[in-house]
C-alpha atoms as a PDB file:
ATOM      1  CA  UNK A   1      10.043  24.724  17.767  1.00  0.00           C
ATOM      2  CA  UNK A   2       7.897  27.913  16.650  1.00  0.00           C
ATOM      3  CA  UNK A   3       9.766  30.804  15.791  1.00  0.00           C
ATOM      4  CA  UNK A   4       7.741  34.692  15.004  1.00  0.00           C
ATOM      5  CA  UNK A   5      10.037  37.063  13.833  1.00  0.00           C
ATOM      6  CA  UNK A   6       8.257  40.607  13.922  1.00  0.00           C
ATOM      7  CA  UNK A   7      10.363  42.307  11.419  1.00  0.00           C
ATOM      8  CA  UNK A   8      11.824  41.390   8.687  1.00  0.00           C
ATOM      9  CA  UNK A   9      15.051  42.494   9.125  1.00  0.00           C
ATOM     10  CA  UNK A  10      15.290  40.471  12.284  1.00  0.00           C
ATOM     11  CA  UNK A  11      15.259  37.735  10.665  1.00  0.00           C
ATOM     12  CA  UNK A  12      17.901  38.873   8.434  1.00  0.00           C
ATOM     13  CA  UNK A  13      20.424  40.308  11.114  1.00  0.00           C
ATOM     14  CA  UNK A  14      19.688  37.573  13.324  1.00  0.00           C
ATOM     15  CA  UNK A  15      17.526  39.577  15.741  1.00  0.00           C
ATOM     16  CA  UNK A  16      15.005  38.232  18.698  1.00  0.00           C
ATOM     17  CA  UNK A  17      12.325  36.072  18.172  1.00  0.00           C
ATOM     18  CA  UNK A  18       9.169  34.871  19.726  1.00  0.00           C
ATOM     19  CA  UNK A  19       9.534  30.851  20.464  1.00  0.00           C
ATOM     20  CA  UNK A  20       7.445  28.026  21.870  1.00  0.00           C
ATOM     21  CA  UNK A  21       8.709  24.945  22.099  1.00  0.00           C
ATOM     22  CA  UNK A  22       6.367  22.025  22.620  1.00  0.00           C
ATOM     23  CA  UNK A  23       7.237  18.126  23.668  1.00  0.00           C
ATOM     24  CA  UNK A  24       4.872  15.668  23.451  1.00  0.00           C
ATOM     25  CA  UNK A  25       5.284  12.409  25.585  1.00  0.00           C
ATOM     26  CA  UNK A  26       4.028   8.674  24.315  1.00  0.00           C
ATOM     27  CA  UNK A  27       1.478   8.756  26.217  1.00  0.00           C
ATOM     28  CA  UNK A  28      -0.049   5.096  25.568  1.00  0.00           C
ATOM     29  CA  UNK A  29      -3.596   4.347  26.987  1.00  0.00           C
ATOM     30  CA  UNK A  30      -4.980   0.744  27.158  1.00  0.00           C
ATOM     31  CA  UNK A  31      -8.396   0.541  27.061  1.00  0.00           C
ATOM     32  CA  UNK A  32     -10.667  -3.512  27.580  1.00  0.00           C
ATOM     33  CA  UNK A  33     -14.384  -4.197  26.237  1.00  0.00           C
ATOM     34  CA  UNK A  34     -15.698  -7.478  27.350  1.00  0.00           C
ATOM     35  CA  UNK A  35     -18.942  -8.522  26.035  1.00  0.00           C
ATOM     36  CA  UNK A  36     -20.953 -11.611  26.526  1.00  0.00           C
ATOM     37  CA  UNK A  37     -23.946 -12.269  25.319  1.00  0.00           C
ATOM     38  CA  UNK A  38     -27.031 -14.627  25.714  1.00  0.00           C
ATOM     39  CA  UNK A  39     -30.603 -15.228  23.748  1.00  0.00           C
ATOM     40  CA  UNK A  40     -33.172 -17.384  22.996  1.00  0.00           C
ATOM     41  CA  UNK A  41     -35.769 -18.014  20.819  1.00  0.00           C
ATOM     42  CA  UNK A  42     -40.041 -18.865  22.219  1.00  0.00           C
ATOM     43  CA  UNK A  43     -42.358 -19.537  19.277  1.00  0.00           C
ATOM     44  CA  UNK A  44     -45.907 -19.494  21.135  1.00  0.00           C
ATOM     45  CA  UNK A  45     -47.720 -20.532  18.413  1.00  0.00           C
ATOM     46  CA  UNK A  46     -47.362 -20.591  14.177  1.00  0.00           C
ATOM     47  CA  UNK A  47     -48.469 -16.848  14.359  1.00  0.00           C
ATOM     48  CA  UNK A  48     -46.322 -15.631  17.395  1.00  0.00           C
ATOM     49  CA  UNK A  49     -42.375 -15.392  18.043  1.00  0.00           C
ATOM     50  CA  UNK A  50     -40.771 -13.733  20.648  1.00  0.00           C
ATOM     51  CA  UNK A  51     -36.618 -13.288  21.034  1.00  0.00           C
ATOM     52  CA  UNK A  52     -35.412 -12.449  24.240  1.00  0.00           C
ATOM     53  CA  UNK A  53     -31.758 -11.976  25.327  1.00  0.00           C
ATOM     54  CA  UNK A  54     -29.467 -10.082  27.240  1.00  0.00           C
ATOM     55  CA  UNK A  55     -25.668  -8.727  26.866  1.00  0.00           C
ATOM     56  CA  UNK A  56     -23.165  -7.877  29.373  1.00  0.00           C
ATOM     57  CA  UNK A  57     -20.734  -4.749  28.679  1.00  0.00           C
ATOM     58  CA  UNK A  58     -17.548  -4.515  30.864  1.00  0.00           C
ATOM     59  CA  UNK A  59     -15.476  -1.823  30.438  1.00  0.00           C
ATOM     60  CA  UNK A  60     -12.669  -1.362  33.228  1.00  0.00           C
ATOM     61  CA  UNK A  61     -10.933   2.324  33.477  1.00  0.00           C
ATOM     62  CA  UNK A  62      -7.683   2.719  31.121  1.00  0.00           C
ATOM     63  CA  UNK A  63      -4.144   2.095  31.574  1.00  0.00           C
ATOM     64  CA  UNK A  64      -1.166   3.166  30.497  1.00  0.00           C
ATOM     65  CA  UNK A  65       1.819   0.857  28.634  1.00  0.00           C
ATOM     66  CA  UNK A  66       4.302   3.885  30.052  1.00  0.00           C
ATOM     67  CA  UNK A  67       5.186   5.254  33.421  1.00  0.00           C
ATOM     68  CA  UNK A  68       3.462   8.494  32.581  1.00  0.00           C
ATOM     69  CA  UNK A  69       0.320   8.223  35.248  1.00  0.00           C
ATOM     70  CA  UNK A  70      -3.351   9.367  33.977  1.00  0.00           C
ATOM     71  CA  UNK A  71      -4.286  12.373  35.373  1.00  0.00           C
ATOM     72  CA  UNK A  72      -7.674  14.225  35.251  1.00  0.00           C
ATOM     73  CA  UNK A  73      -9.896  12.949  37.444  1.00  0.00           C
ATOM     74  CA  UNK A  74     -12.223  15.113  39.213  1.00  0.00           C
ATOM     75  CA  UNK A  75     -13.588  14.205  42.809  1.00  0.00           C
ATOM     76  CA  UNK A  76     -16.177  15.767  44.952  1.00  0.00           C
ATOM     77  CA  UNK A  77     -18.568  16.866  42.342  1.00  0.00           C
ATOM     78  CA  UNK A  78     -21.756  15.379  43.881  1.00  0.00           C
ATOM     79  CA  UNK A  79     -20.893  14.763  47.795  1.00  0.00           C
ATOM     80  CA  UNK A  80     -20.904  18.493  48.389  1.00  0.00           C
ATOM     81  CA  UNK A  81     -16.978  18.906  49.148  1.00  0.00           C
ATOM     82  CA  UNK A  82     -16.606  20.855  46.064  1.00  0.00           C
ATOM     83  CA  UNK A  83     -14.477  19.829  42.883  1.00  0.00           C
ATOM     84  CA  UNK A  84     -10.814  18.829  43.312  1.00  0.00           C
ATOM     85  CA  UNK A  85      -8.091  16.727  41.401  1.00  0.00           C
ATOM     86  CA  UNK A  86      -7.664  13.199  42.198  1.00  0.00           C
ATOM     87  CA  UNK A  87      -3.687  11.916  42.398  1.00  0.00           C
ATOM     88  CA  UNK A  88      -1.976  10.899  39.371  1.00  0.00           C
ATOM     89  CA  UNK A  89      -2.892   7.397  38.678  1.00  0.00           C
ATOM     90  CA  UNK A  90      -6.576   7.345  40.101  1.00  0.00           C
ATOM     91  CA  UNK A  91      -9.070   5.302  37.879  1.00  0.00           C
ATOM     92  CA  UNK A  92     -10.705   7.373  35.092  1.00  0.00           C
ATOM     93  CA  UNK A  93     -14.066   5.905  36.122  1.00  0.00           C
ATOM     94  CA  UNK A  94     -14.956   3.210  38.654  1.00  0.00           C
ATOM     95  CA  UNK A  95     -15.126  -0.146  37.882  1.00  0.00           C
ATOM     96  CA  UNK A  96     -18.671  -1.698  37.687  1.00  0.00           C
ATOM     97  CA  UNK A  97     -20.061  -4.929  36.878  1.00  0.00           C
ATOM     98  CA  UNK A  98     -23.584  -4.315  36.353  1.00  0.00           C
ATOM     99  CA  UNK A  99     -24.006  -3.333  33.052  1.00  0.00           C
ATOM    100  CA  UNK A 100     -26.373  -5.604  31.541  1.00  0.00           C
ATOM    101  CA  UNK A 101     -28.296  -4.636  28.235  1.00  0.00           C
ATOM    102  CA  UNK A 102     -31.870  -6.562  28.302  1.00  0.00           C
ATOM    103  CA  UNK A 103     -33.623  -6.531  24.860  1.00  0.00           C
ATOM    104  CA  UNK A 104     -36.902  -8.461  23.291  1.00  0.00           C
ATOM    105  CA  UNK A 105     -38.499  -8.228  20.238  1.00  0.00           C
ATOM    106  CA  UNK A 106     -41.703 -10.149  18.435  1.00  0.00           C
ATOM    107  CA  UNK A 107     -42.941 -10.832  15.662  1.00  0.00           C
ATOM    108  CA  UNK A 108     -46.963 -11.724  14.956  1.00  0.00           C
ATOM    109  CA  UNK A 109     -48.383 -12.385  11.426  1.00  0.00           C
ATOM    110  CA  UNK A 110     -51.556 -11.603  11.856  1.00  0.00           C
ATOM    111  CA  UNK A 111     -54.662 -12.386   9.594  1.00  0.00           C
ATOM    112  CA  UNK A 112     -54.709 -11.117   5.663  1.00  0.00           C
ATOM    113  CA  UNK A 113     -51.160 -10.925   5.140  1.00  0.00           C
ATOM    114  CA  UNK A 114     -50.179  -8.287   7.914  1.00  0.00           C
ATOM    115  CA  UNK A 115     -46.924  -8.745  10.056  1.00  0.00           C
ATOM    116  CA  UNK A 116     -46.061  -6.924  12.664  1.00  0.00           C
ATOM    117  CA  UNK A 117     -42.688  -6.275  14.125  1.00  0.00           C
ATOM    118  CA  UNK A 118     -41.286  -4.599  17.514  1.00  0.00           C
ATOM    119  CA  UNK A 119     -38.682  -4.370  19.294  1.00  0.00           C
ATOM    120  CA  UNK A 120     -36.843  -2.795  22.458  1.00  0.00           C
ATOM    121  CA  UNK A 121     -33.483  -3.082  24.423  1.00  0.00           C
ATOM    122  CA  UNK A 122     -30.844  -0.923  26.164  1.00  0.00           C
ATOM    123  CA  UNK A 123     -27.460  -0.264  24.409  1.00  0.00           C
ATOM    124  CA  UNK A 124     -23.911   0.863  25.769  1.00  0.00           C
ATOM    125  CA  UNK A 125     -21.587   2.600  24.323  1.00  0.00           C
ATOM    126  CA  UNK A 126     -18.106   3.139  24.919  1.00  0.00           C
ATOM    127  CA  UNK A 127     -15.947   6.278  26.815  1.00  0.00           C
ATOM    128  CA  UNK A 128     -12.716   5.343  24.757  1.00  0.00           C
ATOM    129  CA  UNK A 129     -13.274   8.092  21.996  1.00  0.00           C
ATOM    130  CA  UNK A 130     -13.848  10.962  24.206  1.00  0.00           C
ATOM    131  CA  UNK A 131     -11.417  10.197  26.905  1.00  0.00           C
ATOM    132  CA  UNK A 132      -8.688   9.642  25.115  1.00  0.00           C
ATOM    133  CA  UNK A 133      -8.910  13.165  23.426  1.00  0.00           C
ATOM    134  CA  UNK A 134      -8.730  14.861  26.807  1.00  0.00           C
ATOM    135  CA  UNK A 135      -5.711  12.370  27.639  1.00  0.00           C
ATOM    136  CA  UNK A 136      -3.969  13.857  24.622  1.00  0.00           C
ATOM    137  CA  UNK A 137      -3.568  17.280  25.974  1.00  0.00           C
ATOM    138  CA  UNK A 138      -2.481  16.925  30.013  1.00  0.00           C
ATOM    139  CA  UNK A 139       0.442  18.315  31.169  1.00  0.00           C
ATOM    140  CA  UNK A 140       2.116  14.761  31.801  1.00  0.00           C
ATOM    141  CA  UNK A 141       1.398  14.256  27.895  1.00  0.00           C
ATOM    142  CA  UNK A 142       2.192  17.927  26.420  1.00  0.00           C
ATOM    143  CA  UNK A 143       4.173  20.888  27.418  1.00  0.00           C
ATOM    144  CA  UNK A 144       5.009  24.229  26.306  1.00  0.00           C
ATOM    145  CA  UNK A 145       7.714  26.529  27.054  1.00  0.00           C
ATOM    146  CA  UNK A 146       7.843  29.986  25.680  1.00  0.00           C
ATOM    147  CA  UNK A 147      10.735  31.916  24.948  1.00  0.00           C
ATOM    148  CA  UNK A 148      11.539  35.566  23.775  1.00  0.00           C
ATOM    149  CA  UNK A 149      14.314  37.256  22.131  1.00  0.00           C
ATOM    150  CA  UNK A 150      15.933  34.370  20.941  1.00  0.00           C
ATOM    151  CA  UNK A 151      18.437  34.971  18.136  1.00  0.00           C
ATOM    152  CA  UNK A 152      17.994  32.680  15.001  1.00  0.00           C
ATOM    153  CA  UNK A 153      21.170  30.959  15.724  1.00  0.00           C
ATOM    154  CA  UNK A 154      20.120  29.783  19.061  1.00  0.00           C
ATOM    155  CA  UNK A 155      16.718  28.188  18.389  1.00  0.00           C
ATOM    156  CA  UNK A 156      18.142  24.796  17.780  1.00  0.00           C
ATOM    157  CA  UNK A 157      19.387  25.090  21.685  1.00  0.00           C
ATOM    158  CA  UNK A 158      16.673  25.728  23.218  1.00  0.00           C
ATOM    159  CA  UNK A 159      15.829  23.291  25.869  1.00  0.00           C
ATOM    160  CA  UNK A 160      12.668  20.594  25.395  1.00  0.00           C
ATOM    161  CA  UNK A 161      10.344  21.884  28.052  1.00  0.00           C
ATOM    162  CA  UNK A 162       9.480  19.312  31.368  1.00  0.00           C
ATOM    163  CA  UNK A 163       6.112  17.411  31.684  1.00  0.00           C
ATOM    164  CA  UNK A 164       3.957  18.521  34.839  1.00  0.00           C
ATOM    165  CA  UNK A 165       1.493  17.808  37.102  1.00  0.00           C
ATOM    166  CA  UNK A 166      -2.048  18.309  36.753  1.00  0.00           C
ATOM    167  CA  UNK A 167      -3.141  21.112  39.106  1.00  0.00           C
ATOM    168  CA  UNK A 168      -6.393  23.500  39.455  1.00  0.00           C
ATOM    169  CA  UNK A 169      -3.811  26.303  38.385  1.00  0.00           C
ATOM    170  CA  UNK A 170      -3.291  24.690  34.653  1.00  0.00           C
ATOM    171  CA  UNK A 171      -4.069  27.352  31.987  1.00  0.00           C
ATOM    172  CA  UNK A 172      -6.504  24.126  30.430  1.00  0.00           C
ATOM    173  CA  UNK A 173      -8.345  21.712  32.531  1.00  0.00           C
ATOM    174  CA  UNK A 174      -8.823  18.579  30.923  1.00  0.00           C
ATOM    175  CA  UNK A 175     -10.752  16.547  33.508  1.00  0.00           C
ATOM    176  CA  UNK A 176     -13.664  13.633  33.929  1.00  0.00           C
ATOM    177  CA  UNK A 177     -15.959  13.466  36.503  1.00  0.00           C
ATOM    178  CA  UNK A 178     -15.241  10.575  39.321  1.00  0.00           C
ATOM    179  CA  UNK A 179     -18.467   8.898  38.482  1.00  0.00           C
ATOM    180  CA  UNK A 180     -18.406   8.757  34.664  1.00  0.00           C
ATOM    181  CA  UNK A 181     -20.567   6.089  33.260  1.00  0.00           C
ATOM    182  CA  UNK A 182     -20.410   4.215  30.206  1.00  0.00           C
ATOM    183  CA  UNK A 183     -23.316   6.173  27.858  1.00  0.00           C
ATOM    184  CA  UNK A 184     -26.436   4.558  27.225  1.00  0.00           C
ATOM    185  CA  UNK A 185     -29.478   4.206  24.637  1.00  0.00           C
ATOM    186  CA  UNK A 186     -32.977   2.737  25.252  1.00  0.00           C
ATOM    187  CA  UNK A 187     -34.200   2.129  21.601  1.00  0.00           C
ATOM    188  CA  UNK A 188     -37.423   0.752  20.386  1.00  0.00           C
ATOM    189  CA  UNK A 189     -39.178   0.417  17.055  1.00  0.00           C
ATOM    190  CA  UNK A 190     -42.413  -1.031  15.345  1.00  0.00           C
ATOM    191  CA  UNK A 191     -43.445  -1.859  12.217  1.00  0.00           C
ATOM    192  CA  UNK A 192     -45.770  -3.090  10.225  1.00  0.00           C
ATOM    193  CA  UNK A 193     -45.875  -4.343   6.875  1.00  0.00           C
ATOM    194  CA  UNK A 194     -47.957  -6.479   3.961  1.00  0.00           C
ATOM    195  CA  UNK A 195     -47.709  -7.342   0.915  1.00  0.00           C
ATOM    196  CA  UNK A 196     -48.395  -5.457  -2.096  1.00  0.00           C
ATOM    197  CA  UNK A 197     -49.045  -7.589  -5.511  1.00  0.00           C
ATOM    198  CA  UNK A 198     -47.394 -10.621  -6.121  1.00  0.00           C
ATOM    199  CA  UNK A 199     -43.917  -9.279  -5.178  1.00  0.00           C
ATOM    200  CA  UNK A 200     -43.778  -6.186  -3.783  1.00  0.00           C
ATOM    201  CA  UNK A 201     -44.049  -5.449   0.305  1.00  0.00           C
ATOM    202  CA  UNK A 202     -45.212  -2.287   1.957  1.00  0.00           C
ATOM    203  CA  UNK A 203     -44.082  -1.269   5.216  1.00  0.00           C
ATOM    204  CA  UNK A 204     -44.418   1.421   7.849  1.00  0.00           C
ATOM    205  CA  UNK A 205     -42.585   1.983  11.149  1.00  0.00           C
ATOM    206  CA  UNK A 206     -41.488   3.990  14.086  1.00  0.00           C
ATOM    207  CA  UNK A 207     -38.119   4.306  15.275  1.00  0.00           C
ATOM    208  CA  UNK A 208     -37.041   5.512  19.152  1.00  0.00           C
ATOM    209  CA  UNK A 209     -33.494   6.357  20.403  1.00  0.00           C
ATOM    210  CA  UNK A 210     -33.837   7.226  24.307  1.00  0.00           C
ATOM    211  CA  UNK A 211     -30.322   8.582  25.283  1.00  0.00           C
ATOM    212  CA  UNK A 212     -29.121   8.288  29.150  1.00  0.00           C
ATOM    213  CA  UNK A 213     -25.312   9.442  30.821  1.00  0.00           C
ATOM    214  CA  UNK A 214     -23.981  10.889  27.202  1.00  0.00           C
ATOM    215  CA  UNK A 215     -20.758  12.488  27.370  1.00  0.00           C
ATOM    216  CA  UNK A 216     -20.865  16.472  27.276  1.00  0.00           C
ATOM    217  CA  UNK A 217     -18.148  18.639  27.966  1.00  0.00           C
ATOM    218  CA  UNK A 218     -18.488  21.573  30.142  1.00  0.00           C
ATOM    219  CA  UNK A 219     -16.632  25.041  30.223  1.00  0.00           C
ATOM    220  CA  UNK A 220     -15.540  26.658  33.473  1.00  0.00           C
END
Protein backbone atom coordinates (compact mmCIF):
# COMPACT_ATOMS: atom_id res chain seq x y z
CA UNK A 1 0.00 0.00 0.00
CA UNK A 2 1.19 3.63 -1.20
CA UNK A 3 -0.07 6.36 0.67
CA UNK A 4 0.60 10.56 -0.66
CA UNK A 5 -0.52 12.82 1.77
CA UNK A 6 -0.57 16.43 0.12
CA UNK A 7 -0.38 18.41 3.22
CA UNK A 8 1.11 18.04 6.07
CA UNK A 9 -1.42 18.55 8.34
CA UNK A 10 -3.38 15.77 6.74
CA UNK A 11 -1.35 13.57 7.81
CA UNK A 12 -1.52 14.87 11.20
CA UNK A 13 -5.44 15.22 11.56
CA UNK A 14 -5.91 12.14 9.78
CA UNK A 15 -7.06 13.73 6.51
CA UNK A 16 -7.46 12.02 2.79
CA UNK A 17 -4.88 10.45 1.06
CA UNK A 18 -3.88 9.33 -2.34
CA UNK A 19 -3.50 5.24 -2.30
CA UNK A 20 -2.55 2.46 -4.68
CA UNK A 21 -2.58 -0.72 -3.66
CA UNK A 22 -0.78 -3.33 -5.71
CA UNK A 23 -0.97 -7.45 -5.46
CA UNK A 24 1.28 -9.43 -7.11
CA UNK A 25 0.34 -13.15 -7.90
CA UNK A 26 3.11 -16.23 -7.98
CA UNK A 27 3.12 -16.29 -11.16
CA UNK A 28 5.55 -19.43 -11.82
CA UNK A 29 6.75 -20.03 -15.48
CA UNK A 30 8.46 -23.33 -16.52
CA UNK A 31 10.58 -23.04 -19.19
CA UNK A 32 12.67 -26.75 -21.13
CA UNK A 33 16.05 -26.56 -23.27
CA UNK A 34 16.91 -29.81 -24.84
CA UNK A 35 20.10 -30.04 -26.60
CA UNK A 36 21.78 -32.85 -28.36
CA UNK A 37 24.63 -32.76 -30.01
CA UNK A 38 26.80 -34.71 -32.60
CA UNK A 39 30.55 -34.30 -34.27
CA UNK A 40 33.24 -35.82 -35.77
CA UNK A 41 36.59 -35.52 -36.53
CA UNK A 42 38.26 -36.12 -40.74
CA UNK A 43 42.04 -35.70 -40.81
CA UNK A 44 42.68 -35.65 -44.77
CA UNK A 45 46.11 -35.70 -44.55
CA UNK A 46 49.14 -34.73 -41.73
CA UNK A 47 48.58 -31.04 -42.90
CA UNK A 48 44.67 -30.94 -43.05
CA UNK A 49 41.80 -31.41 -40.28
CA UNK A 50 38.41 -30.70 -40.63
CA UNK A 51 35.57 -30.94 -37.56
CA UNK A 52 32.19 -31.12 -38.54
CA UNK A 53 29.10 -31.43 -36.28
CA UNK A 54 25.77 -30.42 -35.68
CA UNK A 55 23.45 -29.54 -32.48
CA UNK A 56 19.84 -29.70 -32.01
CA UNK A 57 18.06 -26.86 -29.79
CA UNK A 58 14.47 -27.62 -28.55
CA UNK A 59 12.82 -25.22 -26.76
CA UNK A 60 8.93 -25.87 -26.20
CA UNK A 61 6.67 -22.64 -25.13
CA UNK A 62 6.46 -22.09 -21.14
CA UNK A 63 4.23 -23.28 -18.55
CA UNK A 64 3.01 -22.38 -15.57
CA UNK A 65 3.34 -24.52 -11.96
CA UNK A 66 -0.05 -22.32 -10.96
CA UNK A 67 -3.52 -21.99 -12.32
CA UNK A 68 -2.80 -18.44 -13.35
CA UNK A 69 -2.92 -18.96 -17.45
CA UNK A 70 -0.14 -17.04 -19.68
CA UNK A 71 -1.51 -14.40 -21.41
CA UNK A 72 0.03 -12.14 -24.14
CA UNK A 73 0.02 -13.62 -27.16
CA UNK A 74 -0.58 -11.69 -30.19
CA UNK A 75 -2.27 -13.29 -33.38
CA UNK A 76 -2.83 -12.00 -36.81
CA UNK A 77 0.24 -9.95 -37.22
CA UNK A 78 1.35 -11.34 -40.62
CA UNK A 79 -1.96 -13.05 -42.24
CA UNK A 80 -3.47 -9.63 -42.77
CA UNK A 81 -6.45 -9.96 -40.10
CA UNK A 82 -4.88 -7.35 -38.05
CA UNK A 83 -3.41 -7.81 -34.40
CA UNK A 84 -5.58 -9.37 -31.68
CA UNK A 85 -5.12 -11.26 -28.26
CA UNK A 86 -4.97 -14.90 -28.22
CA UNK A 87 -7.07 -16.71 -25.10
CA UNK A 88 -5.48 -17.14 -21.87
CA UNK A 89 -3.42 -20.19 -22.03
CA UNK A 90 -2.34 -20.11 -25.83
CA UNK A 91 1.39 -21.16 -26.41
CA UNK A 92 3.87 -18.25 -26.15
CA UNK A 93 5.47 -19.46 -29.39
CA UNK A 94 4.83 -22.57 -31.48
CA UNK A 95 6.47 -25.56 -31.00
CA UNK A 96 9.13 -26.52 -33.66
CA UNK A 97 11.48 -29.22 -34.14
CA UNK A 98 13.76 -28.02 -36.67
CA UNK A 99 16.24 -26.18 -35.09
CA UNK A 100 19.41 -27.65 -35.98
CA UNK A 101 22.77 -25.62 -35.59
CA UNK A 102 25.36 -27.00 -38.40
CA UNK A 103 28.99 -25.85 -37.75
CA UNK A 104 32.64 -26.85 -39.35
CA UNK A 105 35.83 -25.64 -38.82
CA UNK A 106 39.62 -26.58 -40.22
CA UNK A 107 42.64 -26.36 -39.53
CA UNK A 108 45.78 -26.49 -42.29
CA UNK A 109 49.48 -26.03 -41.29
CA UNK A 110 50.78 -24.96 -44.12
CA UNK A 111 54.54 -24.71 -45.23
CA UNK A 112 57.19 -22.49 -42.98
CA UNK A 113 55.47 -22.65 -39.83
CA UNK A 114 52.03 -20.97 -40.82
CA UNK A 115 48.64 -22.39 -39.47
CA UNK A 116 45.63 -21.43 -40.42
CA UNK A 117 42.37 -21.64 -38.62
CA UNK A 118 38.49 -21.09 -39.60
CA UNK A 119 35.55 -21.68 -38.59
CA UNK A 120 31.63 -21.23 -39.07
CA UNK A 121 28.25 -22.46 -37.54
CA UNK A 122 24.77 -21.19 -36.57
CA UNK A 123 23.95 -20.57 -32.84
CA UNK A 124 20.52 -20.31 -30.86
CA UNK A 125 19.77 -18.59 -28.22
CA UNK A 126 17.13 -18.70 -25.81
CA UNK A 127 13.54 -16.47 -25.36
CA UNK A 128 13.49 -17.27 -21.50
CA UNK A 129 15.13 -13.86 -20.43
CA UNK A 130 12.96 -11.60 -22.34
CA UNK A 131 9.71 -13.35 -21.97
CA UNK A 132 9.64 -13.79 -18.69
CA UNK A 133 10.05 -9.96 -18.02
CA UNK A 134 6.89 -9.22 -19.97
CA UNK A 135 5.20 -12.23 -17.93
CA UNK A 136 6.06 -10.27 -14.81
CA UNK A 137 3.82 -7.39 -15.45
CA UNK A 138 0.21 -8.91 -16.98
CA UNK A 139 -2.77 -8.27 -15.39
CA UNK A 140 -3.21 -12.06 -14.26
CA UNK A 141 0.33 -11.45 -12.48
CA UNK A 142 -0.06 -7.66 -11.14
CA UNK A 143 -2.82 -5.35 -10.28
CA UNK A 144 -3.42 -1.98 -9.10
CA UNK A 145 -6.22 -0.33 -7.49
CA UNK A 146 -6.24 3.31 -6.73
CA UNK A 147 -7.92 4.96 -4.07
CA UNK A 148 -8.54 8.64 -2.89
CA UNK A 149 -9.39 10.31 0.23
CA UNK A 150 -8.60 7.63 2.37
CA UNK A 151 -8.10 8.58 6.03
CA UNK A 152 -4.80 7.25 7.65
CA UNK A 153 -6.71 4.99 9.84
CA UNK A 154 -8.30 3.15 7.06
CA UNK A 155 -5.35 2.26 4.82
CA UNK A 156 -4.75 -1.03 6.48
CA UNK A 157 -8.53 -1.91 5.13
CA UNK A 158 -8.30 -1.33 2.01
CA UNK A 159 -9.13 -4.22 -0.13
CA UNK A 160 -6.15 -6.26 -2.26
CA UNK A 161 -7.19 -5.39 -5.76
CA UNK A 162 -8.47 -8.58 -8.31
CA UNK A 163 -6.21 -10.03 -11.11
CA UNK A 164 -7.67 -9.49 -14.77
CA UNK A 165 -7.75 -10.41 -18.06
CA UNK A 166 -5.56 -9.37 -20.72
CA UNK A 167 -7.51 -7.14 -23.13
CA UNK A 168 -6.56 -4.50 -26.05
CA UNK A 169 -8.05 -1.90 -23.47
CA UNK A 170 -5.06 -2.56 -20.76
CA UNK A 171 -3.34 0.78 -19.91
CA UNK A 172 0.19 -1.58 -20.78
CA UNK A 173 0.35 -4.18 -23.40
CA UNK A 174 2.75 -6.71 -22.68
CA UNK A 175 2.49 -9.05 -25.67
CA UNK A 176 4.70 -11.56 -28.12
CA UNK A 177 4.13 -12.07 -31.48
CA UNK A 178 2.39 -15.65 -32.46
CA UNK A 179 5.39 -16.61 -34.46
CA UNK A 180 8.29 -15.77 -32.13
CA UNK A 181 11.38 -17.68 -32.90
CA UNK A 182 14.15 -18.71 -30.86
CA UNK A 183 17.07 -15.85 -31.88
CA UNK A 184 19.83 -16.81 -33.93
CA UNK A 185 23.68 -16.07 -34.80
CA UNK A 186 25.67 -17.17 -37.90
CA UNK A 187 29.33 -16.65 -36.68
CA UNK A 188 32.53 -17.22 -38.47
CA UNK A 189 36.18 -16.45 -37.87
CA UNK A 190 39.78 -16.97 -39.37
CA UNK A 191 43.00 -16.82 -38.30
CA UNK A 192 46.22 -17.18 -38.91
CA UNK A 193 49.19 -17.50 -36.94
CA UNK A 194 53.23 -18.52 -36.77
CA UNK A 195 55.65 -18.60 -34.71
CA UNK A 196 57.80 -15.94 -33.55
CA UNK A 197 61.38 -17.02 -31.94
CA UNK A 198 61.75 -19.98 -30.11
CA UNK A 199 58.62 -19.41 -27.95
CA UNK A 200 56.60 -16.82 -28.81
CA UNK A 201 53.44 -17.13 -31.51
CA UNK A 202 51.95 -14.37 -33.57
CA UNK A 203 48.53 -14.38 -34.66
CA UNK A 204 45.95 -12.43 -36.62
CA UNK A 205 42.21 -12.99 -37.15
CA UNK A 206 38.77 -11.96 -38.12
CA UNK A 207 35.81 -12.42 -36.14
CA UNK A 208 31.89 -12.40 -37.65
CA UNK A 209 28.62 -12.39 -35.59
CA UNK A 210 25.61 -12.51 -38.24
CA UNK A 211 22.43 -11.94 -36.07
CA UNK A 212 18.87 -13.37 -37.40
CA UNK A 213 15.05 -13.20 -35.40
CA UNK A 214 16.61 -11.07 -32.24
CA UNK A 215 14.15 -10.02 -29.83
CA UNK A 216 13.15 -6.17 -30.05
CA UNK A 217 10.42 -4.64 -28.38
CA UNK A 218 8.12 -2.34 -30.09
CA UNK A 219 5.99 0.71 -28.82
CA UNK A 220 2.42 1.28 -29.96
Amino acid sequence: VNALFFTPGALDDGGGASANVTARAPLRPRFWNVSAYLQDSWKLHSSLTINYGIRWEWNPPPVTRDALPIQGVVAGLNDGTGPRLSPPGAPVWPRRHRDFAPRVALAYRAPRGFVLRAGTGVHYSLLAGGVLEALRSQPASLATAEYAGVPLAGLSQLAAPAFGRLTTSSPVLSAYAEDLRSPLALQSNVTVETAAGRAGTVSAGWVSALGRRLLRGELS
